[in-house]
Each structure stands twice: as structure tokens, then as C-alpha cells.
N, C-alpha and C. Protein backbone atom coordinates (compact mmCIF):
# COMPACT_ATOMS: atom_id res chain seq x y z
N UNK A 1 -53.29 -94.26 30.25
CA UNK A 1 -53.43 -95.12 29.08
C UNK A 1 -54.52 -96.16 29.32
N UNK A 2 -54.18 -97.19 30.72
CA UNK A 2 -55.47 -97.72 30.56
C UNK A 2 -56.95 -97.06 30.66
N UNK A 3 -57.19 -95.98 30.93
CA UNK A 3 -58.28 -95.20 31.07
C UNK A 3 -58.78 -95.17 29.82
N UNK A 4 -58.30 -94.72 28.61
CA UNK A 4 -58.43 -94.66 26.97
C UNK A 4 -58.44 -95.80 26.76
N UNK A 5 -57.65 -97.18 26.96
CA UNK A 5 -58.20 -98.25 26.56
C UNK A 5 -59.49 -98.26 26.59
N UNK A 6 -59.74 -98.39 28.26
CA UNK A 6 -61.32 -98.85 28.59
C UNK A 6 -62.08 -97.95 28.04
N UNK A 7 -62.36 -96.47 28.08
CA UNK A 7 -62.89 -96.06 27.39
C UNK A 7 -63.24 -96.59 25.77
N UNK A 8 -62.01 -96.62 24.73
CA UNK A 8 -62.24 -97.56 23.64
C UNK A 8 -63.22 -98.56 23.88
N UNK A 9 -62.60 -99.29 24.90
CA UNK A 9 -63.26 -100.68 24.80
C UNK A 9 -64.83 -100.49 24.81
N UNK A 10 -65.41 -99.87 25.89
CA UNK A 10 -66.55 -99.17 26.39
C UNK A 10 -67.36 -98.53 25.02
N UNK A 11 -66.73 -97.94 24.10
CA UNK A 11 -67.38 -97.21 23.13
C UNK A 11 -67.46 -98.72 22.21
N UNK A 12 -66.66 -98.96 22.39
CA UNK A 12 -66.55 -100.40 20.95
C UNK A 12 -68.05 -100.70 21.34
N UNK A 13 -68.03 -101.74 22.51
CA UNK A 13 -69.00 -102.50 23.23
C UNK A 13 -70.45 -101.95 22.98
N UNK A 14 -70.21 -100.37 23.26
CA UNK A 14 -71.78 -99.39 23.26
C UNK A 14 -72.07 -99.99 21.57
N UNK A 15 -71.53 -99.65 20.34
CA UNK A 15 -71.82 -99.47 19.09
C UNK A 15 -72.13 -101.30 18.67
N UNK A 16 -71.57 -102.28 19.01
CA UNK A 16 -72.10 -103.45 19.14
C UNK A 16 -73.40 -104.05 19.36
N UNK A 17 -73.43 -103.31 21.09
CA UNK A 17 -74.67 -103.61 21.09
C UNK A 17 -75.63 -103.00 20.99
N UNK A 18 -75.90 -101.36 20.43
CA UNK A 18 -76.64 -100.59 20.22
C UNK A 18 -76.74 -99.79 18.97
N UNK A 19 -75.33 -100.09 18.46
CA UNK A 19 -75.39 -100.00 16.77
C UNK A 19 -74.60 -98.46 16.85
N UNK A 20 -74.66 -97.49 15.59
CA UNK A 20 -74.41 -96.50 15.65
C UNK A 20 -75.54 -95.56 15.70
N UNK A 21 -75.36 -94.03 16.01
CA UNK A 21 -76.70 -93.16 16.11
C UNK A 21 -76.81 -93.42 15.15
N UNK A 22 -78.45 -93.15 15.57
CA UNK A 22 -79.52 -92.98 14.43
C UNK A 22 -80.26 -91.89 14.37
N UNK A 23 -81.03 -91.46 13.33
CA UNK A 23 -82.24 -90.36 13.88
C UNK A 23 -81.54 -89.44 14.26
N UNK A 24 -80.33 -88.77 13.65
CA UNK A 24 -79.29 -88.31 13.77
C UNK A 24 -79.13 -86.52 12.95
N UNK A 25 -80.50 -87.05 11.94
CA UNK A 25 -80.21 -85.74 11.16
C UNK A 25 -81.16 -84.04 12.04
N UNK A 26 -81.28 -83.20 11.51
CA UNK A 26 -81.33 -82.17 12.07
C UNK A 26 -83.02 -82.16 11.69
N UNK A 27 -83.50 -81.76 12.34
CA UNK A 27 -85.20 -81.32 12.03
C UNK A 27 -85.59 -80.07 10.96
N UNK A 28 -85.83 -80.07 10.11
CA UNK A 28 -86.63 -78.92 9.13
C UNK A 28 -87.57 -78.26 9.53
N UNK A 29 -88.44 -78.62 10.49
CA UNK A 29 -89.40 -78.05 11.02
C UNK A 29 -89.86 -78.81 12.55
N UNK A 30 -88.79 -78.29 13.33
CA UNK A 30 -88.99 -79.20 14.49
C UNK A 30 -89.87 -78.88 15.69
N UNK A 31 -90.15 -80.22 16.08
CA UNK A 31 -91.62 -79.84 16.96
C UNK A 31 -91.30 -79.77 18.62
N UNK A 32 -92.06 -78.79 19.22
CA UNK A 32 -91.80 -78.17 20.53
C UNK A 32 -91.68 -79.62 21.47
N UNK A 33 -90.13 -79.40 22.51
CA UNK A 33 -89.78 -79.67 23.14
C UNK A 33 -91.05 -80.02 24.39
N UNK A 34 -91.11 -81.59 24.67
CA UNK A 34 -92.49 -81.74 25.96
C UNK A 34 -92.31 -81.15 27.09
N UNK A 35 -93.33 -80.85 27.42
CA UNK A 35 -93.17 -80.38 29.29
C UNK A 35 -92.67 -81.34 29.87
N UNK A 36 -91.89 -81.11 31.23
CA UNK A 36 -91.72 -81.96 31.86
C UNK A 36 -91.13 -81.54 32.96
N UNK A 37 -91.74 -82.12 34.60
CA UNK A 37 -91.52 -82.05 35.53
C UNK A 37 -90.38 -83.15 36.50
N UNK A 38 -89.21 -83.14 36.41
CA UNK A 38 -88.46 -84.17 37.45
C UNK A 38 -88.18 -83.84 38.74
N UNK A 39 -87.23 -84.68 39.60
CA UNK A 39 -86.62 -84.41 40.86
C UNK A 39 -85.65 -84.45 41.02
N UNK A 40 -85.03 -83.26 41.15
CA UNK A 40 -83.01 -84.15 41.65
C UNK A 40 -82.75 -84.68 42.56
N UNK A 41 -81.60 -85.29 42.90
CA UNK A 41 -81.09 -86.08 43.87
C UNK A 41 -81.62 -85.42 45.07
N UNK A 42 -81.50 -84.10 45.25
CA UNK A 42 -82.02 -83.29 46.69
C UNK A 42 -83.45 -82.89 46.68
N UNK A 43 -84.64 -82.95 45.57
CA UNK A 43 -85.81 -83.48 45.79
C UNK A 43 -86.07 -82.00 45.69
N UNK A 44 -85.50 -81.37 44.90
CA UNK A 44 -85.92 -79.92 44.09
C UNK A 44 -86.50 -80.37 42.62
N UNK A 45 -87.55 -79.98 42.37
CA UNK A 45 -88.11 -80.00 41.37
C UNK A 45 -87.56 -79.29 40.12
N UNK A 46 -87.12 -80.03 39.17
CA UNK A 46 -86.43 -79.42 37.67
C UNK A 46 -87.34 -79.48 36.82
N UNK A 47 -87.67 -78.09 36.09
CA UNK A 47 -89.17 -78.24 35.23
C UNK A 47 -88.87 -77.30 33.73
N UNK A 48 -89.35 -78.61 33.07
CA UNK A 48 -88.25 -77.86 31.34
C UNK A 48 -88.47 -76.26 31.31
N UNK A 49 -90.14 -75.45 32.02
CA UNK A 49 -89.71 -74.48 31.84
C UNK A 49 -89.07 -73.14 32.48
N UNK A 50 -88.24 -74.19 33.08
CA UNK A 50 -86.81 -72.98 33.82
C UNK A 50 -85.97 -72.85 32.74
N UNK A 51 -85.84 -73.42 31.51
CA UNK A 51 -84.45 -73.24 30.71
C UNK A 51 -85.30 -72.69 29.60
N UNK A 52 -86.66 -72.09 29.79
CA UNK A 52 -87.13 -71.28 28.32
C UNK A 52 -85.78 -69.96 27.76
N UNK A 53 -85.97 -70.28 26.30
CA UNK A 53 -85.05 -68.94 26.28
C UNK A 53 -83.25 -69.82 26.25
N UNK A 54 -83.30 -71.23 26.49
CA UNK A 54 -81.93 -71.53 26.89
C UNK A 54 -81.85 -73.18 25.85
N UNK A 55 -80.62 -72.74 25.62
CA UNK A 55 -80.74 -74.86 24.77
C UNK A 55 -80.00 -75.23 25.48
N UNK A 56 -80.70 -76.48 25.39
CA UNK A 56 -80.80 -77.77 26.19
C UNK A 56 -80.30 -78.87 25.21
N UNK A 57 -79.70 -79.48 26.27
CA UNK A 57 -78.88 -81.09 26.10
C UNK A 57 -79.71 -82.06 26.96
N UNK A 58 -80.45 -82.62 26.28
CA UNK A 58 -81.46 -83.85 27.21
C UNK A 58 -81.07 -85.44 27.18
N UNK A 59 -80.58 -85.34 28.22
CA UNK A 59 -80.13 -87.28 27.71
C UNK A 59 -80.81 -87.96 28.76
N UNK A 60 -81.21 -89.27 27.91
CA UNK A 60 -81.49 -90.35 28.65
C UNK A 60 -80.53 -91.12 28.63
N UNK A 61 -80.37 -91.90 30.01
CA UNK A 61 -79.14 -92.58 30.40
C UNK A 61 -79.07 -93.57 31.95
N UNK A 62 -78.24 -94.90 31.54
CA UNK A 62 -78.22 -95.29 32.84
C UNK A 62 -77.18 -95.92 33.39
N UNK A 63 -77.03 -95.76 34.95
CA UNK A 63 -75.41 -96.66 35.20
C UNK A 63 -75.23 -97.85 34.18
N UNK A 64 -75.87 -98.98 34.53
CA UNK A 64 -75.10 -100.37 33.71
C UNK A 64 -74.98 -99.97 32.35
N UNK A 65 -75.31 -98.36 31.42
CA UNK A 65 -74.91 -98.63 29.99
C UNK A 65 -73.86 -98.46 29.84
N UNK A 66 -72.77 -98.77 29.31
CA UNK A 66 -71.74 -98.86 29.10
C UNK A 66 -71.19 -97.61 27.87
N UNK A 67 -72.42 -97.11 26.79
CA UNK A 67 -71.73 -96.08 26.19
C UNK A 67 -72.48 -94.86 26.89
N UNK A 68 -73.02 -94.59 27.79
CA UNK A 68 -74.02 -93.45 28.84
C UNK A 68 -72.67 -93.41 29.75
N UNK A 69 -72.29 -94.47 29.91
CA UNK A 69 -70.85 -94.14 31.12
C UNK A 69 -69.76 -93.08 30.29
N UNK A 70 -69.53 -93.54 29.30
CA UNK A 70 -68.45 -92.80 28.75
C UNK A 70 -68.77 -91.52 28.01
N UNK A 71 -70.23 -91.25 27.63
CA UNK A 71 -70.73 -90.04 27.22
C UNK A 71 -70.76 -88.85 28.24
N UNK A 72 -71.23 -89.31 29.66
CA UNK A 72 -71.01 -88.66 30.52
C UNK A 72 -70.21 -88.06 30.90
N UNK A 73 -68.92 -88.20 30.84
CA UNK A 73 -67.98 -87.01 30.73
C UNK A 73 -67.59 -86.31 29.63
N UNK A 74 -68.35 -86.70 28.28
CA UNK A 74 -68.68 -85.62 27.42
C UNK A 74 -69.20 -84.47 27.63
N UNK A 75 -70.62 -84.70 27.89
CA UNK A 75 -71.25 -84.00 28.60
C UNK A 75 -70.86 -83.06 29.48
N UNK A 76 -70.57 -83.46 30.53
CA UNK A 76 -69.81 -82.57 31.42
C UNK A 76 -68.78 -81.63 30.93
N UNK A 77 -67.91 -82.45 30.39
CA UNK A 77 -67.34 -81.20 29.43
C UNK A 77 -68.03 -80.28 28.56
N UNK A 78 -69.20 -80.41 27.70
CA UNK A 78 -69.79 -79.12 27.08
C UNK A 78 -70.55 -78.57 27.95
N UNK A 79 -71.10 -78.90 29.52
CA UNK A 79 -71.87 -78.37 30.52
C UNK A 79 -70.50 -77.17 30.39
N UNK A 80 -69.53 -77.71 31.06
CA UNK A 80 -68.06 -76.26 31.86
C UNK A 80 -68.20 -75.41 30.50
N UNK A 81 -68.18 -76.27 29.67
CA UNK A 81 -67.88 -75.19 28.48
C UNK A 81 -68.25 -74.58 27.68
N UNK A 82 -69.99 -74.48 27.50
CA UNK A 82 -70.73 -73.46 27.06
C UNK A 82 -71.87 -73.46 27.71
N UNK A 83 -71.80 -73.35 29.45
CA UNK A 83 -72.28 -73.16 30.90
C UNK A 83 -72.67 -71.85 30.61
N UNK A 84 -71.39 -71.33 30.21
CA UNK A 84 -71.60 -69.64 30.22
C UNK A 84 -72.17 -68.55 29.41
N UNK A 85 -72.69 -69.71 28.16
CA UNK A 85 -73.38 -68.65 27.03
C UNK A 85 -75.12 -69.69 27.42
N UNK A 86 -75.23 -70.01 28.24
CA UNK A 86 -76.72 -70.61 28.53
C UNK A 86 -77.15 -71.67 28.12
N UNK A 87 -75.99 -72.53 27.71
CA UNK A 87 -76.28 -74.35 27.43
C UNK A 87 -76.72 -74.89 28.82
N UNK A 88 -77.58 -75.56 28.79
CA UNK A 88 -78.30 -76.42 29.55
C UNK A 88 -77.84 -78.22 29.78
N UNK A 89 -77.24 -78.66 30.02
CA UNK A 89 -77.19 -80.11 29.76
C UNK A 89 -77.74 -81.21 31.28
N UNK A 90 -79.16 -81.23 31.31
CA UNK A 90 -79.77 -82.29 31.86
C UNK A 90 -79.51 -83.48 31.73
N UNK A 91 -79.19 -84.85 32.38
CA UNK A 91 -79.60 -85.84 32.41
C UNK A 91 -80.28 -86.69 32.91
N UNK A 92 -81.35 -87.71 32.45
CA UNK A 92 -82.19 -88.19 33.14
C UNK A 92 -81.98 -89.71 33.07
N UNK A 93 -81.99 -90.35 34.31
CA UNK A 93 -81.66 -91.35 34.70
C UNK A 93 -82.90 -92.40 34.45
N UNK A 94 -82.72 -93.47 34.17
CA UNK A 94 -84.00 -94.54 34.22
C UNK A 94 -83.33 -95.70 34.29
N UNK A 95 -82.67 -95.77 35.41
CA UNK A 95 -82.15 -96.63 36.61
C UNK A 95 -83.39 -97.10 36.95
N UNK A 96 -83.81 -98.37 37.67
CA UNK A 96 -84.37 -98.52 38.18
C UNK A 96 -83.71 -98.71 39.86
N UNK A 97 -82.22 -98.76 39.92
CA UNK A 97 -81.89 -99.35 41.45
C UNK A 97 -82.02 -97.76 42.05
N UNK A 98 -82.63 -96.72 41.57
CA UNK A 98 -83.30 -95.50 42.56
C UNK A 98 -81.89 -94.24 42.68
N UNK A 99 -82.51 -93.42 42.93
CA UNK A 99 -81.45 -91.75 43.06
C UNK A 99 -80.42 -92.45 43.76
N UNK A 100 -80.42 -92.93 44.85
CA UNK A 100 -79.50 -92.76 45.85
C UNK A 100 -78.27 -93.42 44.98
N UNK A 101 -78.38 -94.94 44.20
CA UNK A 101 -77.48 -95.87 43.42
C UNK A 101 -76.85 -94.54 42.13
N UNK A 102 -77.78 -93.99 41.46
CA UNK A 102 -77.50 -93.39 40.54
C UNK A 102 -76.17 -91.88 41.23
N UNK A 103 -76.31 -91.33 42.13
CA UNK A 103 -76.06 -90.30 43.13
C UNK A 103 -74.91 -90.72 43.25
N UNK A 104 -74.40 -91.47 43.76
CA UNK A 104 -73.21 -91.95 43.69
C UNK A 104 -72.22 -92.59 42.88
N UNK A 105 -72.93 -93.31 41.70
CA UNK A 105 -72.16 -93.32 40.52
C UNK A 105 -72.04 -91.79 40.17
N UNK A 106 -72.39 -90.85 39.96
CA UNK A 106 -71.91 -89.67 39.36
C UNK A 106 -71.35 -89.07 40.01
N UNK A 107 -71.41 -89.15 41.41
CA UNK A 107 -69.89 -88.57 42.59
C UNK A 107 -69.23 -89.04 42.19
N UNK A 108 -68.88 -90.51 41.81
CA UNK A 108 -67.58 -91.12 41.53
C UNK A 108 -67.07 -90.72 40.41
N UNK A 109 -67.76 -90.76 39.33
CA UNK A 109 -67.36 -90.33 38.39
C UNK A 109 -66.69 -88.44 38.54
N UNK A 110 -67.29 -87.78 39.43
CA UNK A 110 -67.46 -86.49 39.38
C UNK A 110 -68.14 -84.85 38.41
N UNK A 111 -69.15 -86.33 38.11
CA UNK A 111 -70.26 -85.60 36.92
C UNK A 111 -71.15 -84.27 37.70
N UNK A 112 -70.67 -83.01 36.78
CA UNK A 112 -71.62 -81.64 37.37
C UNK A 112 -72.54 -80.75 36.81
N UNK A 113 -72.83 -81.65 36.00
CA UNK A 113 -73.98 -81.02 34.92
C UNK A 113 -75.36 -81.46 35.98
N UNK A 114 -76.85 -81.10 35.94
CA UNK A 114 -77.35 -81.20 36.58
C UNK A 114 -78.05 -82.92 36.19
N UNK A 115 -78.64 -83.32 37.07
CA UNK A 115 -79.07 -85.06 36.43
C UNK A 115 -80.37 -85.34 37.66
N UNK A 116 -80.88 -85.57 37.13
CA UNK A 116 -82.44 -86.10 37.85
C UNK A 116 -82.99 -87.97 37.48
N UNK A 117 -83.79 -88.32 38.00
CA UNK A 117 -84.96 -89.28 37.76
C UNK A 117 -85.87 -89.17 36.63
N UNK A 118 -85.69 -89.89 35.65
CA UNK A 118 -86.33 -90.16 34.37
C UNK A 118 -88.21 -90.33 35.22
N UNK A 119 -89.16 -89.84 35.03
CA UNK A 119 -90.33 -90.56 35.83
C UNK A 119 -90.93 -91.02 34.48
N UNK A 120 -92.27 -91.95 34.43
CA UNK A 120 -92.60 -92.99 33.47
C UNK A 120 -93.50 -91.53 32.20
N UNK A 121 -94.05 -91.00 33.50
CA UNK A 121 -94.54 -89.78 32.10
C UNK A 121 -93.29 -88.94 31.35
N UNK A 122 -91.92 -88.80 31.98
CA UNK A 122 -91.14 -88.11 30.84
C UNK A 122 -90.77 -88.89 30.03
N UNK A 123 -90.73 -90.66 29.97
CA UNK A 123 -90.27 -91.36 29.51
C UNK A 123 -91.57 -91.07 28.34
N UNK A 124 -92.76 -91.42 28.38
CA UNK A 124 -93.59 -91.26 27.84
C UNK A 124 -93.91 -89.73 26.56
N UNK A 125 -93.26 -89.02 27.10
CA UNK A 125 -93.59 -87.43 26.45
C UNK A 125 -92.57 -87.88 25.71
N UNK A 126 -91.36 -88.43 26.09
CA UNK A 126 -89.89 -87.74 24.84
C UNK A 126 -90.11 -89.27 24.17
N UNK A 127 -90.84 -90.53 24.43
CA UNK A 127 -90.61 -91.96 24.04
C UNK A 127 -91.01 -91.75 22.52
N UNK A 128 -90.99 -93.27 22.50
CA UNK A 128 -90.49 -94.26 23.14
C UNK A 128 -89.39 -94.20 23.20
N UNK A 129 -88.66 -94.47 24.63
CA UNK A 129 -87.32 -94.43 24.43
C UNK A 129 -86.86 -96.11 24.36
N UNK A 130 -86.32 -96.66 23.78
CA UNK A 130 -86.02 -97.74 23.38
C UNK A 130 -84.77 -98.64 23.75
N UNK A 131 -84.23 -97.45 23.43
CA UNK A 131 -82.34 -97.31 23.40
C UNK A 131 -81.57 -96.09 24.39
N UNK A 132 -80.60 -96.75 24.91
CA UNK A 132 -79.87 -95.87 25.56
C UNK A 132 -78.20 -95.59 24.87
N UNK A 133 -77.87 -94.42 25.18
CA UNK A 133 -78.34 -93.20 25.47
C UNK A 133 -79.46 -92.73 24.27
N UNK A 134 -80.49 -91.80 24.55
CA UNK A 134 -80.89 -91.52 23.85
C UNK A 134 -80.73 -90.15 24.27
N UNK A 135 -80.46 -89.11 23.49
CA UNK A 135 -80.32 -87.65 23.72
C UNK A 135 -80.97 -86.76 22.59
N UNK A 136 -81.30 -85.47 23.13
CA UNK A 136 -82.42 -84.31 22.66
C UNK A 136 -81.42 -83.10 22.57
N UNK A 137 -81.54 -82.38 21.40
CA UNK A 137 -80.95 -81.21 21.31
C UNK A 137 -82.07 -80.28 21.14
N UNK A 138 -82.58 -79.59 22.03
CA UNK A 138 -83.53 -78.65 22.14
C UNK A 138 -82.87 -77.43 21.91
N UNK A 139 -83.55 -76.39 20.85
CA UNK A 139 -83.24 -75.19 20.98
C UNK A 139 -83.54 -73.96 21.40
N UNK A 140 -83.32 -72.84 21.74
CA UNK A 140 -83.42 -71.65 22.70
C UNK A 140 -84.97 -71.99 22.24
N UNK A 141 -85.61 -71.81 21.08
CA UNK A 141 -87.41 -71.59 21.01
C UNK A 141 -88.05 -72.72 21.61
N UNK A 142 -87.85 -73.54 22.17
CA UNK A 142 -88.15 -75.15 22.82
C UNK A 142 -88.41 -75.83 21.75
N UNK A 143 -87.45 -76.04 20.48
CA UNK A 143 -88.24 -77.07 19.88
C UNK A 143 -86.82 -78.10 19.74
N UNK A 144 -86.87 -79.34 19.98
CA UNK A 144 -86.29 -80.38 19.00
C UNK A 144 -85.92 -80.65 17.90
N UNK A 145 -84.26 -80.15 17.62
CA UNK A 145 -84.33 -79.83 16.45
C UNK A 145 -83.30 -81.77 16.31
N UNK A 146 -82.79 -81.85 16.75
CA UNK A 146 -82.36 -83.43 16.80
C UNK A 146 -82.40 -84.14 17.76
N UNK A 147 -82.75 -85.62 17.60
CA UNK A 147 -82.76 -86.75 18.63
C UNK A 147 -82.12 -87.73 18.24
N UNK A 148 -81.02 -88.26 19.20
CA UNK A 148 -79.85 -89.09 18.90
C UNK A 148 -79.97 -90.74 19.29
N UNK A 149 -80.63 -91.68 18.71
CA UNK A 149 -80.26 -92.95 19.68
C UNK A 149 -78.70 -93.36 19.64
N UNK A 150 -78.35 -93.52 20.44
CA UNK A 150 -76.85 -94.17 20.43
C UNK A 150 -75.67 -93.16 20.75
N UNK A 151 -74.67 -93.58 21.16
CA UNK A 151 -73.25 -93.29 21.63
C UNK A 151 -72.97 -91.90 20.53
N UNK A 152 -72.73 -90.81 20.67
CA UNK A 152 -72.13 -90.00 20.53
C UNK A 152 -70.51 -89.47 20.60
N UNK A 153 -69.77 -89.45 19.55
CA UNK A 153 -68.28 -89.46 19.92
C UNK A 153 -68.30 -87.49 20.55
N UNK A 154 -67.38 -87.40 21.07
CA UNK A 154 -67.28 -86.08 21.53
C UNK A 154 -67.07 -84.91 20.33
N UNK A 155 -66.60 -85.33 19.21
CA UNK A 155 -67.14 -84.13 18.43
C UNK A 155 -67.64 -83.87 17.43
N UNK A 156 -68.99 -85.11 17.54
CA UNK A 156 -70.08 -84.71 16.90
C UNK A 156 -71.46 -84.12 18.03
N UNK A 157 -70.75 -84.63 19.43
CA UNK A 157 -71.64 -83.91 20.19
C UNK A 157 -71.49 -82.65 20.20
N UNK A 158 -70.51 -81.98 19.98
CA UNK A 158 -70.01 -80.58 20.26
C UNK A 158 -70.63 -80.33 18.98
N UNK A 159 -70.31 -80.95 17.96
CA UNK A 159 -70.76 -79.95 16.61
C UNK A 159 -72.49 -79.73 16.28
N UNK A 160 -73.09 -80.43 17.22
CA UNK A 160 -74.69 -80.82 17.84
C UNK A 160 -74.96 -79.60 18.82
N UNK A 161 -73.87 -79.36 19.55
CA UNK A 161 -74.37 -78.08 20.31
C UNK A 161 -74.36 -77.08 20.13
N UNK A 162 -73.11 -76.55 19.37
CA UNK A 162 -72.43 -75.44 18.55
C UNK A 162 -74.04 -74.99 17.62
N UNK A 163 -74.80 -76.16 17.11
CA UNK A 163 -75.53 -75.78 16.04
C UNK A 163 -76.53 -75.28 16.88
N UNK A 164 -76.74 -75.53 18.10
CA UNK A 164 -77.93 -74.99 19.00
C UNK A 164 -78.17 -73.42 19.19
N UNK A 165 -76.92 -72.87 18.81
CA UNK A 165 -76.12 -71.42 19.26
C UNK A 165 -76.78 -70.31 17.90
């Protein structure tokens, strides 16, 4: 129970100070997904085009946000759970206290979707990013068919991925 409190509380707090999504609707003619090269925690290179052919869940996100904390095990849940028909769900960190700080908040948490280092050029290709979380629903053809600023409840994220399919 207190877990769902704080969670509540946590989502309240996110929509306060970041409002509700925006930029929310679906693209009519959406434009190709940027290149982009990161690093994971183990310093393997993740490069958007390993998931050609695959949709993708792109979030920007960081420890101190408070609705990125609680999205994160959203996430993770549609990673386990449409892992197996070729959903993708990346996250990219723009922490500044570095992998190692970020690495261990998501052990703790026990987040297993894959998650890398935001670098200033991906910030730049998908920017401005402004607001956190900000998240990308890329589809199998690489294009962007929605971009989300703000907190996501869990099933409008699902009904965001479902549409990727």
C-alpha cells in the first residue's frame, strides 16, 4: 500500500510540475526516426540501426525525475511483454552524476529493458528536449509516429505501443 501511495504521490508531483503530456497526438506523415549512436553501462555501443525492422520505445529520462522514476517500471513491463513480438524499449539517461550513479539506480529499482547515456548529439537529433520524460514511439519503418512530453499513465503507454504493431 505504501508503495501505491508513493507512487500516486510521485505521479501527482510529475503532472504539477511538468503538466500533462503534450505533443501527444499520432503523426499523419511521420518523419524518420534520427541516427544515433550511444553506450551502455558496459561500454557496448547501441546504434538505432540494430532495431531496423523493429519498434522502438525511446525515452528520455533521469534519476532525480520523479515521474521517469515511476514510468520506469512501466516500461519494463511492456519491455517483458511485447519483448517477444520485437518491441524495443531503450532508455536514455541525461543524468549528469554519470553511468555508474544512473547503473545503480536501475539495479535497485531492477529495471531490464536496455538503458544507455543520453550524449549531447542525441540530445540534439531527437531535441530539443526540454522536459522530462520525454518519449518516442518509433515504428518498424523508422519513423516517429508520436512524441510524448510528460508522465505517461500505464495504459495509455500500452495503447501507444499496441499502435506500433
Amino acid at each position: 500500500m505504501r508503495m501505491r501511495v508513493t507512487s500516486i504521490v510521485q505521479m501527482l508531483l510529475g503532472v504539477a510540475l511538468f503538466g500533462t503530456p503534450s505533443a501527444a497526438r499520432a503523426e499523419s506523415n511521420p518523419p524518420p526516426a534520427p541516427v544515433f549512436a550511444v553506450r551502455n553501462f558496459e561500454g557496448k555501443v547501441i546504434r538505432s540501426a540494430d532495431f531496423k525492422g523493429r519498434p522502438v520505445v525511446l525515452d528520455f529520462w533521469a534519476t532525480w525525475c520523479a515521474p521517469c522514476r515511476v514510468s520506469m517500471r512501466h516500461l519494463d513491463t511492456l519491455h517483458d511483454r511485447y519483448r517477444s513480438q520485437g518491441l524495443v524499449v531503450l532508455g536514455l539517461s541525461v543524468d549528469d552524476a554519470g553511468a555508474p550513479v544512473v547503473k545503480r539506480f536501475a539495479q535497485r529499482l531492477g529495471i531490464r529493458f536496455p538503458l544507455a547515456m543520453a550524449d549531447e548529439r542525441t540530445l540534439d537529433e531527437y531535441g530539443p528536449i526540454r522536459s522530462i520524460p520525454t518519449t518516442f514511439f518509433i515504428n518498424r519503418e523508422g519513423r516517429v509516429v508520436r512524441r510524448v512530453v510528460g508522465y505517461l499513465d500505464p495504459e495509455t503507454l500500452e495503447a501507444y505501443v499496441r499502435e506500433l504493431f
